[in-house]
PDB file of N, CA and C in Angstrom:
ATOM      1  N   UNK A   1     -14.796  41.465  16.456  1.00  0.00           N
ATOM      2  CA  UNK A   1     -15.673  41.710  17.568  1.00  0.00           C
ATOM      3  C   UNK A   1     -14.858  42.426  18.648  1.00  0.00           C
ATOM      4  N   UNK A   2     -15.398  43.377  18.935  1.00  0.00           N
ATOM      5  CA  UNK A   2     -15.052  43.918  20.147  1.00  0.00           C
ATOM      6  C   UNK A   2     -16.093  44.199  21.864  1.00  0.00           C
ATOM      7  N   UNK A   3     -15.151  44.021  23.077  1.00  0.00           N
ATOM      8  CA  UNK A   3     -15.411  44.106  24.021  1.00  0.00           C
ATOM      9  C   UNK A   3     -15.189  44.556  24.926  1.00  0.00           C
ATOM     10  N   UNK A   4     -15.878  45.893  25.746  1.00  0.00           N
ATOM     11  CA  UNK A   4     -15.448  46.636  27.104  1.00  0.00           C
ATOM     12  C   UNK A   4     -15.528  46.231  28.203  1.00  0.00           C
ATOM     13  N   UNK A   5     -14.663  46.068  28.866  1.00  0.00           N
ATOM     14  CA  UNK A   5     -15.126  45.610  30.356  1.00  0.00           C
ATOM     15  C   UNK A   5     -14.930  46.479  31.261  1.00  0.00           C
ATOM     16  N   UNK A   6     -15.566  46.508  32.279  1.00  0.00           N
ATOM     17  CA  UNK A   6     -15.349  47.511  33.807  1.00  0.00           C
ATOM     18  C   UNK A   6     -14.430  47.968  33.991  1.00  0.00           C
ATOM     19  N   UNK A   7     -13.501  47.098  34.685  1.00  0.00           N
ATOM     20  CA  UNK A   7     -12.229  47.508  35.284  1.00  0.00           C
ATOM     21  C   UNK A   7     -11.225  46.709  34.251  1.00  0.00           C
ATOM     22  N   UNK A   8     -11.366  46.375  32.528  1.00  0.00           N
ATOM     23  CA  UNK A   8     -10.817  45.399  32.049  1.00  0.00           C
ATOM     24  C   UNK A   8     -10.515  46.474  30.837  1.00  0.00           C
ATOM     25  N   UNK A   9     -10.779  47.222  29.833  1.00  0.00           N
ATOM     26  CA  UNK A   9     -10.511  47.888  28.838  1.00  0.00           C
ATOM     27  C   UNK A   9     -11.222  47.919  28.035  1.00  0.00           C
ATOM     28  N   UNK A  10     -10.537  47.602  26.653  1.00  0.00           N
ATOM     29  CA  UNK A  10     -11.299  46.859  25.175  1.00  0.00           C
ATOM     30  C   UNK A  10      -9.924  45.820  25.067  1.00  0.00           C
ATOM     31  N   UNK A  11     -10.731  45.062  24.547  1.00  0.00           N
ATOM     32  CA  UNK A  11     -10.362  43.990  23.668  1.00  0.00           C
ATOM     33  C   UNK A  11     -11.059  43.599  22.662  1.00  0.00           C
ATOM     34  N   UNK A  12     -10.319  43.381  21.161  1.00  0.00           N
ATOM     35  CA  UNK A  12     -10.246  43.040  20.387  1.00  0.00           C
ATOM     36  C   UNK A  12     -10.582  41.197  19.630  1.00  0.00           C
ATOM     37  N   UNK A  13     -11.021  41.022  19.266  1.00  0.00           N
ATOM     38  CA  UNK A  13     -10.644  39.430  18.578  1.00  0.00           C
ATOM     39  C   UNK A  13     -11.408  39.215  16.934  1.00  0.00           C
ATOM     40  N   UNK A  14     -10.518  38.659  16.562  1.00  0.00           N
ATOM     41  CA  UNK A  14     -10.501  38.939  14.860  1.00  0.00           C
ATOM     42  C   UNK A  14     -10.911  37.230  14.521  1.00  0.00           C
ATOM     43  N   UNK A  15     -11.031  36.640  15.544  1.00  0.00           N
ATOM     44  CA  UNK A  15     -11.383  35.035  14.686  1.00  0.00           C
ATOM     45  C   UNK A  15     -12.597  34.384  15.956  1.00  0.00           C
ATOM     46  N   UNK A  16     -13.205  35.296  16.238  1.00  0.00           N
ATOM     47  CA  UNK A  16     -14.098  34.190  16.516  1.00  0.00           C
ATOM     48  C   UNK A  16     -14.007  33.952  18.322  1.00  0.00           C
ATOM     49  N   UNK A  17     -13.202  35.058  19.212  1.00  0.00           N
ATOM     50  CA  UNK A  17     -13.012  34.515  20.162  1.00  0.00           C
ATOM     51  C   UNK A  17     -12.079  33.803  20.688  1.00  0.00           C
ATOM     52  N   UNK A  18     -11.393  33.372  19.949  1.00  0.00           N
ATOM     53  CA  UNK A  18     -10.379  32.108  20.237  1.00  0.00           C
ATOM     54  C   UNK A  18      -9.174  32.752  20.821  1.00  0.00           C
ATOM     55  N   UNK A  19      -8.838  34.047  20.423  1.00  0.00           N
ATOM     56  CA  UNK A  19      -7.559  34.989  20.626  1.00  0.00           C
ATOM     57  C   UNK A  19      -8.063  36.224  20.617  1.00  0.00           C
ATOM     58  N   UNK A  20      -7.728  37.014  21.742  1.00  0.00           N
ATOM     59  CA  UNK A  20      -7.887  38.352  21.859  1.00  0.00           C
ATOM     60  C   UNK A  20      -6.639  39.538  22.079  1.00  0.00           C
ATOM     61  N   UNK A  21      -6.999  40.146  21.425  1.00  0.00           N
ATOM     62  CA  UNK A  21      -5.800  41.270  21.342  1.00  0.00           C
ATOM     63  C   UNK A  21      -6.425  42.591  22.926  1.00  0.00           C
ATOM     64  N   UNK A  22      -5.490  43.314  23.778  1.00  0.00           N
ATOM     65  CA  UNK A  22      -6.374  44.595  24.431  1.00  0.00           C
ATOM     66  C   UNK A  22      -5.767  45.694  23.866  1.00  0.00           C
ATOM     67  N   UNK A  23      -6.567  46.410  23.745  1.00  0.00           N
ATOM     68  CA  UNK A  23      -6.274  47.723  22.828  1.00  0.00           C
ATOM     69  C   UNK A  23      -6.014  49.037  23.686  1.00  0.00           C
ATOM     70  N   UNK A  24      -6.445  48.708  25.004  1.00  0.00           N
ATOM     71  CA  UNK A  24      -6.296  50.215  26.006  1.00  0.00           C
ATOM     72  C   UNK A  24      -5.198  49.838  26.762  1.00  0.00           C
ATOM     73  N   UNK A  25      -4.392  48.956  27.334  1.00  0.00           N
ATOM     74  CA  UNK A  25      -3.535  48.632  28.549  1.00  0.00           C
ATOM     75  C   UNK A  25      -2.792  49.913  28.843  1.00  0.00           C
ATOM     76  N   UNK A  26      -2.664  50.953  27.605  1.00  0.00           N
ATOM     77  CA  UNK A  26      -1.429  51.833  27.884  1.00  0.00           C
ATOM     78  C   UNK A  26      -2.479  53.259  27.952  1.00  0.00           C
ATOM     79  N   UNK A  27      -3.311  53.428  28.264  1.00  0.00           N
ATOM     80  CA  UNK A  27      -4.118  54.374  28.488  1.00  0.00           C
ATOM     81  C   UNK A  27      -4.451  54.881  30.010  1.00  0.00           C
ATOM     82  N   UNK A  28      -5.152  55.855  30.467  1.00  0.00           N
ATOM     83  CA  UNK A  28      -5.055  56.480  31.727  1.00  0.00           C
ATOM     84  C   UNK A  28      -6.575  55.702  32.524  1.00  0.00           C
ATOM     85  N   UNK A  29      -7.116  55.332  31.787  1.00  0.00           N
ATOM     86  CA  UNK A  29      -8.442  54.322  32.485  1.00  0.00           C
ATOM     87  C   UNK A  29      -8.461  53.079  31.394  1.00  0.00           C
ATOM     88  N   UNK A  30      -8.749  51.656  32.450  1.00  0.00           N
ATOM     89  CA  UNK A  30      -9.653  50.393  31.670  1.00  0.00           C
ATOM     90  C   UNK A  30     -10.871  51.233  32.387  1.00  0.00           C
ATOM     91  N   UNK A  31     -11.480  51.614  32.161  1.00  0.00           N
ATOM     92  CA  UNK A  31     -12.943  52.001  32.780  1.00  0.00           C
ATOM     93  C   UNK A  31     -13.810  52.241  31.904  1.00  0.00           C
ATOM     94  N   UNK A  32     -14.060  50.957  31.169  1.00  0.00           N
ATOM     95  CA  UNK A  32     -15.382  50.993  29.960  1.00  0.00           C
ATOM     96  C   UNK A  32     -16.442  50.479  30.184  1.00  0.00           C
ATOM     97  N   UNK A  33     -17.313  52.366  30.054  1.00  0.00           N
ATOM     98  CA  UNK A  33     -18.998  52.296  30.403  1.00  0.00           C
ATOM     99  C   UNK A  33     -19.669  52.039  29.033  1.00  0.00           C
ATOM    100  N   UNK A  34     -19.139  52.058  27.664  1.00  0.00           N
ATOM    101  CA  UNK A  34     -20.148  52.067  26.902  1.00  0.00           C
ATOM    102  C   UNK A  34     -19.244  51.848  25.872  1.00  0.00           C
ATOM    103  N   UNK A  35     -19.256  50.827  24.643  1.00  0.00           N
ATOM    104  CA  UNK A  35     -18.293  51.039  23.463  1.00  0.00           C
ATOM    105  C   UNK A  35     -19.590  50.486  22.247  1.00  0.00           C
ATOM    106  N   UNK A  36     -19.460  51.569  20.953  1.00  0.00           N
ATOM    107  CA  UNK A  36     -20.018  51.062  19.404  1.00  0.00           C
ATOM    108  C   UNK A  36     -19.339  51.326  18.499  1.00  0.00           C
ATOM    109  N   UNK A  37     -19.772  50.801  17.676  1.00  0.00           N
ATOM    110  CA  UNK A  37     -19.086  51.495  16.222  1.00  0.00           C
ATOM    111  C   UNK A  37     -19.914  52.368  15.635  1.00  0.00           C
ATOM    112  N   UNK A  38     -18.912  53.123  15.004  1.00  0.00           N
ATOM    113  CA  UNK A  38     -19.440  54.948  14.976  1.00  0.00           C
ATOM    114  C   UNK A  38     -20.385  54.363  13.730  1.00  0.00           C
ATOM    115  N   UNK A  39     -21.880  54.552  13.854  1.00  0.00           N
ATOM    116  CA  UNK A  39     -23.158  54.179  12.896  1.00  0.00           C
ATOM    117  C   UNK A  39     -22.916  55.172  11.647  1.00  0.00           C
ATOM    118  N   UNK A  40     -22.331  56.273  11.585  1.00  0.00           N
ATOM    119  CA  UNK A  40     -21.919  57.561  10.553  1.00  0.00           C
ATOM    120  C   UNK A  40     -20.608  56.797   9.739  1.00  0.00           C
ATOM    121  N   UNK A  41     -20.300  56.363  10.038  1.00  0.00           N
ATOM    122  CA  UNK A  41     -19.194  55.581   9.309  1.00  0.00           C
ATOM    123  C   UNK A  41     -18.971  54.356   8.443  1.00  0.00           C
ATOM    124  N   UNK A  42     -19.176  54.556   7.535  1.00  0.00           N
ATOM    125  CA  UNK A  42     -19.681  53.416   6.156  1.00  0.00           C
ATOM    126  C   UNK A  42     -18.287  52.222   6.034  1.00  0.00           C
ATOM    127  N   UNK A  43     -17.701  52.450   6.688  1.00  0.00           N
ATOM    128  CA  UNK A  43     -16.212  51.541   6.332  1.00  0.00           C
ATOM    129  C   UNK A  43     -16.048  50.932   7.991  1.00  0.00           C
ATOM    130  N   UNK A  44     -17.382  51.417   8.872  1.00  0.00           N
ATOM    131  CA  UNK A  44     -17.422  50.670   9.950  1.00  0.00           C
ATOM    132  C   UNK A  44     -15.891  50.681  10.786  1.00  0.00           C
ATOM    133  N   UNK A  45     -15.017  51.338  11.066  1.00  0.00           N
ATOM    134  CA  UNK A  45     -13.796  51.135  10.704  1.00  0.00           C
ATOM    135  C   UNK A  45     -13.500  51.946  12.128  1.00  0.00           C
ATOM    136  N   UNK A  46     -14.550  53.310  13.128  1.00  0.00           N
ATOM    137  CA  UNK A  46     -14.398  54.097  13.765  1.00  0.00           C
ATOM    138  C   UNK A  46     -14.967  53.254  15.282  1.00  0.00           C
ATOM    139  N   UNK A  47     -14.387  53.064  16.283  1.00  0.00           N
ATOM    140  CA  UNK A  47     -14.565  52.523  17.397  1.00  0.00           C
ATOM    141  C   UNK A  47     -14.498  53.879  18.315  1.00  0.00           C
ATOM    142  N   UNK A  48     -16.421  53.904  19.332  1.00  0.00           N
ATOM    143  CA  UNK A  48     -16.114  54.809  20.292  1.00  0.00           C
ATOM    144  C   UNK A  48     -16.190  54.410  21.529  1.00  0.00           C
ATOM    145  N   UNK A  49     -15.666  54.617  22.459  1.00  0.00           N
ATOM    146  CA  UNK A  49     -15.946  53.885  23.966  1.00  0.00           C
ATOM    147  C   UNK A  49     -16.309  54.894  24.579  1.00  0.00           C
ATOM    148  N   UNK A  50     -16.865  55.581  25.977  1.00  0.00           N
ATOM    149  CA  UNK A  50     -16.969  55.988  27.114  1.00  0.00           C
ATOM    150  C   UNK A  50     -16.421  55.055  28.220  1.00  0.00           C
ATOM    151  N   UNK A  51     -15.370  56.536  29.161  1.00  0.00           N
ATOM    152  CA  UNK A  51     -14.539  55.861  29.697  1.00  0.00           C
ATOM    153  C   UNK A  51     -14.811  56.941  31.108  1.00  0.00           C
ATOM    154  N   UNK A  52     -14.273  55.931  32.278  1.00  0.00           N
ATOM    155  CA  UNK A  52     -14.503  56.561  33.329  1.00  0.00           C
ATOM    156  C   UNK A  52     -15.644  56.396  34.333  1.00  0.00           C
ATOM    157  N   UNK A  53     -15.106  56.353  35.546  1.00  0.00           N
ATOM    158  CA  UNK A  53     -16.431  56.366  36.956  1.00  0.00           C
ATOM    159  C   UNK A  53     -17.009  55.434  36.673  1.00  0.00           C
ATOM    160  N   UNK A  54     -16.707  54.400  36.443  1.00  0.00           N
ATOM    161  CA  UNK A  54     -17.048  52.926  36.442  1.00  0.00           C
ATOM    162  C   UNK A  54     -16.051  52.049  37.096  1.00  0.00           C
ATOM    163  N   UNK A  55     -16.960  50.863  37.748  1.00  0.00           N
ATOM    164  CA  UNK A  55     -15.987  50.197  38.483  1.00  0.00           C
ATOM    165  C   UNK A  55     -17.189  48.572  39.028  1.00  0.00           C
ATOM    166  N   UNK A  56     -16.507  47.832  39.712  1.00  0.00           N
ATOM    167  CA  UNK A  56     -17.446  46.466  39.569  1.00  0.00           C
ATOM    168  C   UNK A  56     -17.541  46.013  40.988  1.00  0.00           C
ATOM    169  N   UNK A  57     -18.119  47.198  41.778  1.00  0.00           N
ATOM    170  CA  UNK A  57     -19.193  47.145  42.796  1.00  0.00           C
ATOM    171  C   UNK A  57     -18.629  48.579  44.127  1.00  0.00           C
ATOM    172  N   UNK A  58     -18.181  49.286  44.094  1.00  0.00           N
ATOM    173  CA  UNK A  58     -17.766  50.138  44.715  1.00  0.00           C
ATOM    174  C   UNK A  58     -18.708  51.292  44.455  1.00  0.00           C
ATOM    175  N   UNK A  59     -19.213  51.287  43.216  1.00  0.00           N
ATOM    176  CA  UNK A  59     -19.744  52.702  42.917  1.00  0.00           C
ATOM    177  C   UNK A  59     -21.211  52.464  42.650  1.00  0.00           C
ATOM    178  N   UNK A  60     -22.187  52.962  43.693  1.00  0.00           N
ATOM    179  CA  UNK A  60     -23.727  52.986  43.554  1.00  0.00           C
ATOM    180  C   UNK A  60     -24.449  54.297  43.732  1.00  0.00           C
ATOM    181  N   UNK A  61     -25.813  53.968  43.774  1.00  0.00           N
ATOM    182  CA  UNK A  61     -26.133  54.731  44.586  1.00  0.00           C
ATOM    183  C   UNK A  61     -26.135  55.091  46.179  1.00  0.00           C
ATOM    184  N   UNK A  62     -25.652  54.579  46.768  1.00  0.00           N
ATOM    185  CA  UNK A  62     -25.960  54.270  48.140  1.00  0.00           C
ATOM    186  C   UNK A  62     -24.244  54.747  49.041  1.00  0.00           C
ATOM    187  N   UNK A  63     -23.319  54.751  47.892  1.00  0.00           N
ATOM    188  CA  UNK A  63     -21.677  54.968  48.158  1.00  0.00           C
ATOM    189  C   UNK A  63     -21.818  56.555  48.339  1.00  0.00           C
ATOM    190  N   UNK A  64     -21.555  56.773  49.630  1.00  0.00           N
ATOM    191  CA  UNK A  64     -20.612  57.953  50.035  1.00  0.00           C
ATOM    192  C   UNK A  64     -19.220  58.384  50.297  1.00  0.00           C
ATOM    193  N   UNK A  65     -19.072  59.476  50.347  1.00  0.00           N
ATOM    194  CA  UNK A  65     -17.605  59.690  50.317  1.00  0.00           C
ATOM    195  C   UNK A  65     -16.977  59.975  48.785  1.00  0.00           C
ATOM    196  N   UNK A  66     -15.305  59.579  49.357  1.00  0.00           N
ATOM    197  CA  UNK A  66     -14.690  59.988  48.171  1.00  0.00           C
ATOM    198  C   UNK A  66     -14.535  58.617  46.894  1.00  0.00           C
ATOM    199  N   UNK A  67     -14.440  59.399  45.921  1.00  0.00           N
ATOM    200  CA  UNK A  67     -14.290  58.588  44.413  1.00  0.00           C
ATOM    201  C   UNK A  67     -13.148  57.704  44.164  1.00  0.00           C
ATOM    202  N   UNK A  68     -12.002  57.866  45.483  1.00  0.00           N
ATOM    203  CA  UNK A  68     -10.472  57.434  44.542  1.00  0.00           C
ATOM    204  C   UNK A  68     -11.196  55.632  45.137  1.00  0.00           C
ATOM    205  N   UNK A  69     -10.502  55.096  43.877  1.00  0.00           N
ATOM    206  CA  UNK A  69     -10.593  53.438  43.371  1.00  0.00           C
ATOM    207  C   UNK A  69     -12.164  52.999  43.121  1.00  0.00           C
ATOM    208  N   UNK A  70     -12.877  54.108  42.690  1.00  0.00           N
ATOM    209  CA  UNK A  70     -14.371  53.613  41.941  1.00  0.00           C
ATOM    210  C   UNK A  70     -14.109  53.739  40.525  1.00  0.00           C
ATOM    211  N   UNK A  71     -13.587  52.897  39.823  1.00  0.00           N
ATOM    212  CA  UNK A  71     -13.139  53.102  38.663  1.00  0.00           C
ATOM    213  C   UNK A  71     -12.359  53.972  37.750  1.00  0.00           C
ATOM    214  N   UNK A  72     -11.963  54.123  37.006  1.00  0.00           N
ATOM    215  CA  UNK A  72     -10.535  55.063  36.139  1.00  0.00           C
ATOM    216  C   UNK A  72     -11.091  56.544  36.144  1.00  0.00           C
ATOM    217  N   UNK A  73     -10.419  57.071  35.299  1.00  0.00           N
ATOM    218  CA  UNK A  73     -10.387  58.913  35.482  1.00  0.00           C
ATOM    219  C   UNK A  73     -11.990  59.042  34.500  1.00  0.00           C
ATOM    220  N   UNK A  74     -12.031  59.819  34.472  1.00  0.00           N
ATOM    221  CA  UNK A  74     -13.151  60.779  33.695  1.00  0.00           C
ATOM    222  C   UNK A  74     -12.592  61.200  32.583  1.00  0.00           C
ATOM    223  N   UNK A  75     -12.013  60.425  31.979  1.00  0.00           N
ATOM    224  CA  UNK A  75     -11.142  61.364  30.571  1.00  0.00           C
ATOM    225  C   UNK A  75     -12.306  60.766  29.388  1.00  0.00           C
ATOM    226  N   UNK A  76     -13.727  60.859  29.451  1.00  0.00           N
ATOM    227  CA  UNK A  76     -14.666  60.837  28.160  1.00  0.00           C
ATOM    228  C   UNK A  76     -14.792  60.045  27.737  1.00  0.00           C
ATOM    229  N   UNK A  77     -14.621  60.525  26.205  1.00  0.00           N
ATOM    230  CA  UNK A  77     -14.830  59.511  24.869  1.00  0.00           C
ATOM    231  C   UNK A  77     -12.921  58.734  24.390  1.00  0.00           C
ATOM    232  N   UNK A  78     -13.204  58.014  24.172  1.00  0.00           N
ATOM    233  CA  UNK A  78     -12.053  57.529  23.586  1.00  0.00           C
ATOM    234  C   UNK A  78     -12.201  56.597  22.021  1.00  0.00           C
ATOM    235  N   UNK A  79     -11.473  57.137  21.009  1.00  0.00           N
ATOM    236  CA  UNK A  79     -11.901  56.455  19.422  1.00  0.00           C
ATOM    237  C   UNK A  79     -11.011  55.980  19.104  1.00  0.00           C
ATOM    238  N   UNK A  80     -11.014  55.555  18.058  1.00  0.00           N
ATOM    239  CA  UNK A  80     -10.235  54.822  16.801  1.00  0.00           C
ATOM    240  C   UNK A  80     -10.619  54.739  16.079  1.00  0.00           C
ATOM    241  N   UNK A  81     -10.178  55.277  14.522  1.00  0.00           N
ATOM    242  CA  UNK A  81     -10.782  55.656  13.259  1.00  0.00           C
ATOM    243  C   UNK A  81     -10.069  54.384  12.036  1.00  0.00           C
ATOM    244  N   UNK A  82      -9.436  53.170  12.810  1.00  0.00           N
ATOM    245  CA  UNK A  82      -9.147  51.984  11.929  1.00  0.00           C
ATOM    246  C   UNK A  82      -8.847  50.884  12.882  1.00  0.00           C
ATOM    247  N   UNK A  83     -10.354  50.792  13.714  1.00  0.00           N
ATOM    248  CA  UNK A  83     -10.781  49.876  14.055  1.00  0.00           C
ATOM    249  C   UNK A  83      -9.402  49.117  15.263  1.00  0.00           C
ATOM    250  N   UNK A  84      -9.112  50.043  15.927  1.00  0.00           N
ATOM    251  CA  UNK A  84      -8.197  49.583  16.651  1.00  0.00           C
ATOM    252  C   UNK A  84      -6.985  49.292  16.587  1.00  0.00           C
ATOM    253  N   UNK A  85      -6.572  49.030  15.390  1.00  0.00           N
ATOM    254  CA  UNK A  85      -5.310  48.888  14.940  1.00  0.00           C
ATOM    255  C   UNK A  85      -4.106  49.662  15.969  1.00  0.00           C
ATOM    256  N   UNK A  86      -4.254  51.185  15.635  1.00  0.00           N
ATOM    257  CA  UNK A  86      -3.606  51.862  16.759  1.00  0.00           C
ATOM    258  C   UNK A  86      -4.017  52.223  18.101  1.00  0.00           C
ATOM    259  N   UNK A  87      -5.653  51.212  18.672  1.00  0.00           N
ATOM    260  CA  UNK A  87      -5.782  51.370  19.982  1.00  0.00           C
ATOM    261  C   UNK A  87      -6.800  53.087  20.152  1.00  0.00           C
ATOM    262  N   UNK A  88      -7.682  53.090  20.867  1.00  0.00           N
ATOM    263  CA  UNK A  88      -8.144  54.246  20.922  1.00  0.00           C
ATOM    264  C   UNK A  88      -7.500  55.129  21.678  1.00  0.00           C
ATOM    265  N   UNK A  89      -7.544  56.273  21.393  1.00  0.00           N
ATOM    266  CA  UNK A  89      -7.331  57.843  22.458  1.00  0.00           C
ATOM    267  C   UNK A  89      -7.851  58.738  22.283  1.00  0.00           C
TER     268      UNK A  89
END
């Protein structure tokens, strides 16, 4: 099972919850707006996230001004084609 959080990354856990591995710490954003597993992929095995301009209450509609500390960079999509093992980029 895997899980994105806001200002938190992905994380990983292989039993149930009990222990979690994070798979982004060394990346340029934790700023996860959206993570699945790639549905085209029969070995289930391809992890995609959207990353960026997310953040856990700074950024609305109603926020003017500038962007710096409303969540990580704009650097896209971020994958992994064996399920995290080597962490997405």
């Amino acid at each position: 099972m895997y899980v994105g959080a806001v200002n938190g990354g992905i994380w990983k856990t292989t039993n149930g919850g009990m222990n979690w591995t994070p798979l982004t710490d060394q990346l340029a954003s934790l700023s996860i707006a959206s993570l699945a597993i790639d549905p085209t992929d029969r070995t289930h095995q391809t992890l995609i996230a959207g990353a960026g301009l997310t953040s856990n209450g700074a950024f609305d509609a109603f926020a003017l001004g500038p962007f710096e500390g409303r969540g990580g960079l704009r650097n896209g999509l971020l994958y992994s084609r064996n399920s995290g093992v080597t962490g997405p980029r």
